[in-house]
Protein backbone atom coordinates (compact mmCIF):
# COMPACT_ATOMS: atom_id res chain seq x y z
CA UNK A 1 -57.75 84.90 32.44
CA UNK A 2 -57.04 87.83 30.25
CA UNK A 3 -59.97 88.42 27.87
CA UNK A 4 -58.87 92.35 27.25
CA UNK A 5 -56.40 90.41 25.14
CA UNK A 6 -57.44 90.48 21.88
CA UNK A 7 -54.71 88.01 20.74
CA UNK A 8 -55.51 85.99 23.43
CA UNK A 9 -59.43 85.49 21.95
CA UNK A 10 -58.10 85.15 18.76
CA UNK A 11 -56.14 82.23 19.65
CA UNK A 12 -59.15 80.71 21.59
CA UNK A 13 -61.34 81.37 18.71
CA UNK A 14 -59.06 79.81 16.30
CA UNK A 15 -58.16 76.63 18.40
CA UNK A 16 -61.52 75.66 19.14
CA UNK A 17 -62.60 76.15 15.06
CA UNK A 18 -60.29 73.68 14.60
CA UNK A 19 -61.22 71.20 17.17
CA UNK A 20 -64.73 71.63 16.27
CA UNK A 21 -64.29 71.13 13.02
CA UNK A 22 -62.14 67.76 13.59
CA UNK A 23 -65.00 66.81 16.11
CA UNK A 24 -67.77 67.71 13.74
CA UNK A 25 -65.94 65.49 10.69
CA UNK A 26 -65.26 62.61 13.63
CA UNK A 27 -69.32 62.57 14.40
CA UNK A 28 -70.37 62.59 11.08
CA UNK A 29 -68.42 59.94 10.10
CA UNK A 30 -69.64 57.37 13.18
CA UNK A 31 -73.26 59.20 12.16
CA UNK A 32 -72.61 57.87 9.04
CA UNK A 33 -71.78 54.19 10.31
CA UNK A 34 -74.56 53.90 12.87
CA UNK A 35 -77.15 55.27 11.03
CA UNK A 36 -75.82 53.20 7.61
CA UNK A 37 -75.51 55.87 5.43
CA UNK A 38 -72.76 56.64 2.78
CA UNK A 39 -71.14 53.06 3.54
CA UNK A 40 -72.56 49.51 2.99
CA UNK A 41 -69.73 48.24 4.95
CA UNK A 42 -69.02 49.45 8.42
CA UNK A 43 -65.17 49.54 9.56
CA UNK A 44 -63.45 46.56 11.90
CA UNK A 45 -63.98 46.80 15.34
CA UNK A 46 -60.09 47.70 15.59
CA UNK A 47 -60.98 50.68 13.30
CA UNK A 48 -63.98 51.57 15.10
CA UNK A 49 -62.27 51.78 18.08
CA UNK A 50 -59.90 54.08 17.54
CA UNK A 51 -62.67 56.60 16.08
CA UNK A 52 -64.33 56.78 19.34
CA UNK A 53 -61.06 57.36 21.45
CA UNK A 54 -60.68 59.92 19.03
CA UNK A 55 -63.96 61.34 20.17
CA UNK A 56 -62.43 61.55 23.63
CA UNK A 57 -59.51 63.09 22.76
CA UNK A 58 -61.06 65.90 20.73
CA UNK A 59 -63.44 66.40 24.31
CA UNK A 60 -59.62 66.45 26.28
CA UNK A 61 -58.41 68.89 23.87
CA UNK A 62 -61.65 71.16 24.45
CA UNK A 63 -60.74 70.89 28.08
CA UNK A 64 -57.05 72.15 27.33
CA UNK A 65 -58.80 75.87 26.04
CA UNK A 66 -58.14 76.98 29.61
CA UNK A 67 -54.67 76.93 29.30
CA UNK A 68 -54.73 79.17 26.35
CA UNK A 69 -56.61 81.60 28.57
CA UNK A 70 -53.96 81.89 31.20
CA UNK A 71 -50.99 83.15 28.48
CA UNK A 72 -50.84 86.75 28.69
CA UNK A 73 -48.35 87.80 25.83
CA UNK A 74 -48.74 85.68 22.06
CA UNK A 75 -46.24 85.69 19.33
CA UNK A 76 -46.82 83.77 16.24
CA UNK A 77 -44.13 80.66 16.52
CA UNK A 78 -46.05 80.10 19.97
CA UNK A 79 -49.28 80.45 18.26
CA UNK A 80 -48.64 78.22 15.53
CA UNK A 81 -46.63 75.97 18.29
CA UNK A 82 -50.20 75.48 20.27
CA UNK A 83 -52.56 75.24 17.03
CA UNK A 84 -50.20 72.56 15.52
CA UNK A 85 -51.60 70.03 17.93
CA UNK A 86 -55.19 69.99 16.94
CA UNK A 87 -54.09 70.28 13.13
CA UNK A 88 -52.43 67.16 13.61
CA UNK A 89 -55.44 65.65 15.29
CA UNK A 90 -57.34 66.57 12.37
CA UNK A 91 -55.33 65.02 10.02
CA UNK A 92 -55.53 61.76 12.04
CA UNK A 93 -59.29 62.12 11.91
CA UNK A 94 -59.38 62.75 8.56
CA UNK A 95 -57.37 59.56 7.23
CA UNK A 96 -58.97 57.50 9.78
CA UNK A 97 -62.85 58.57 8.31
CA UNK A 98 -62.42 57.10 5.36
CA UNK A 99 -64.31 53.95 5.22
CA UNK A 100 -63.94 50.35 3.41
CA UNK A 101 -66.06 50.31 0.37
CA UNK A 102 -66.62 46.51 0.48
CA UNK A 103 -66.56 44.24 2.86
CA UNK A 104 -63.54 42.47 1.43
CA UNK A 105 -61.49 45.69 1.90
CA UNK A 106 -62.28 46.25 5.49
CA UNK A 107 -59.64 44.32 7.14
CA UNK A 108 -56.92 45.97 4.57
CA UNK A 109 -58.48 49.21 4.83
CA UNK A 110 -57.40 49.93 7.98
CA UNK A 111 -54.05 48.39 7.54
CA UNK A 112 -53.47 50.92 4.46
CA UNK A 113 -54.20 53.91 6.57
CA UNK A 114 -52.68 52.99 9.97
CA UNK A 115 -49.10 54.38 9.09
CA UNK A 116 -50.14 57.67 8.58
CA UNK A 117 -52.96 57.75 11.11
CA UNK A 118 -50.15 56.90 13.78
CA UNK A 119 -47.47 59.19 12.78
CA UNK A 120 -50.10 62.23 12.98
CA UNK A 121 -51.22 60.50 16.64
CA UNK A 122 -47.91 60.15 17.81
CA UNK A 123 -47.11 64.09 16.61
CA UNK A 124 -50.26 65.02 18.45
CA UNK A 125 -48.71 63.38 21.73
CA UNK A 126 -45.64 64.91 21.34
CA UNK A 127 -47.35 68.31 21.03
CA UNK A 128 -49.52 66.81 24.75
CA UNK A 129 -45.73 66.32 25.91
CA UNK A 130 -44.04 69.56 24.49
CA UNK A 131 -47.29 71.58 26.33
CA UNK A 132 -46.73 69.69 29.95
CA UNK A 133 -43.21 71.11 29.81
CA UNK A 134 -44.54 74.31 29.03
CA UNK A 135 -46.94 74.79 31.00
CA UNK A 136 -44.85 73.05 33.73
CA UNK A 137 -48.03 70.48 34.54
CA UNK A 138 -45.53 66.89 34.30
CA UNK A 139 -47.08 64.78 36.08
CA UNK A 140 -48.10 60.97 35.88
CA UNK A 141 -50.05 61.35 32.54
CA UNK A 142 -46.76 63.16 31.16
CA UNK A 143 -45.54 59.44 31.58
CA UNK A 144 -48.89 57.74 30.43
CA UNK A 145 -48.39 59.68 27.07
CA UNK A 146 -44.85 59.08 26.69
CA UNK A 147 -45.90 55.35 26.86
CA UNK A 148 -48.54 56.04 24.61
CA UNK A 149 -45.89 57.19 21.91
CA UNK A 150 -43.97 53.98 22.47
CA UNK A 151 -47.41 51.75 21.85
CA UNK A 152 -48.29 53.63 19.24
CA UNK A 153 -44.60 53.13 17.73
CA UNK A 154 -45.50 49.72 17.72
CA UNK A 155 -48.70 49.58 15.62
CA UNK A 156 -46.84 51.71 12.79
CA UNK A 157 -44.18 48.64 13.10
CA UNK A 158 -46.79 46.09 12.93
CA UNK A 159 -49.43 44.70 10.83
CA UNK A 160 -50.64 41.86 13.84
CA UNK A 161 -54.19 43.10 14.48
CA UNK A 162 -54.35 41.20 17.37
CA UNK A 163 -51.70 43.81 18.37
CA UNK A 164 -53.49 46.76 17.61
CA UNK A 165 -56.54 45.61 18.95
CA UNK A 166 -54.71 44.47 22.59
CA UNK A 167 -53.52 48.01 22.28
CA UNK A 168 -56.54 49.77 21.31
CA UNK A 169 -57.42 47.95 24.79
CA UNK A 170 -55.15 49.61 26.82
CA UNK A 171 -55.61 53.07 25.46
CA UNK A 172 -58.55 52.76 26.39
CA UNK A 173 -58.18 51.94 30.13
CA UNK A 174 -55.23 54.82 29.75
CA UNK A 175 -57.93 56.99 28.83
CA UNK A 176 -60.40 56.28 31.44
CA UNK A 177 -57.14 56.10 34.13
CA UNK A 178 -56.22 59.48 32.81
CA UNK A 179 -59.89 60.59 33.61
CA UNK A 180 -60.04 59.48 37.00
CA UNK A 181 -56.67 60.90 37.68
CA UNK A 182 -57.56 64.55 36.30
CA UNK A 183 -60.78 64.20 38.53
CA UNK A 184 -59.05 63.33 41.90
């Protein structure tokens, strides 16, 4: 870890602002559903589901801040290369926080927003990808987020929510698999 690298903070500083702020958006948004605020109508359970792996994801990503720590020389195509992942994440979060204003739009809501919400997920694995290459680290969750681009593929493809929930399902085992397989 090279903290007489200025560069090297500033990078640090810079990815975690945007992680927190993606976090901080994230939690006020499921504040905002648990407590009832804001929203008469809370989202599906599809929708709600997703928000919380979010959550997850944005604590994964705080985890990744060590590998930031370990690059000794920064240029600014690499720096924009490692920030673009979060930014993407942020996006996701963003589109996804928007709530159903009535009850009748809830269903629909999410339906409307899932295109875009995937495409920015699916560009924020590719960026998990592109950094296991780089950082030479392929191992099996290189391949569990590879598959995660191909199931995500499919919810931008379909409209069955049956689908997306089965699939919000298995992210979520891939998430807590991924979490026991870091921690062995």
């Amino acid at each position: 870890m090279d903290m007489d690298n200025p560069t090297t903070l500033i990078v640090s500083i810079m990815y975690i602002t945007i992680i927190s702020i993606g976090l901080g958006n994230l939690l006020t948004c499921i504040s905002d559903i648990v407590s009832g605020r804001k929203q008469a109508v809370s989202p599906s359970n599809t929708h709600l589901s997703w928000l919380l792996l979010l959550v997850i994801s944005y604590f994964s990503f705080f985890w990744e801040t060590t590998n930031i720590l370990e690059q000794e020389k920064w240029n600014l195509p690499g720096f924009i290369a490692f920030l673009s992942g979060p930014i993407l994440m942020l996006f996701a979060t963003n589109l996804l926080c928007t709530l159903p204003e009535t009850i009748e739009q809830r269903g629909d809501h999410y339906l409307d927003v899932k295109n875009r919400f995937f495409v920015f997920l699916i560009g924020t694995q590719v960026w998990i990808l592109g950094l296991d290459i780089f950082f030479n680290s392929i191992g099996l969750v290189t391949y569990l987020n590879a598959g995660l681009i191909a199931l995500l593929t499919g919810l931008i493809l379909s409209n069955n929510i049956r689908l997306h929930q089965a699939i919000a399902a298995v992210c979520w085992l891939g998430i807590i698999g991924r979490i026991v397989i870091e921690a062995l």
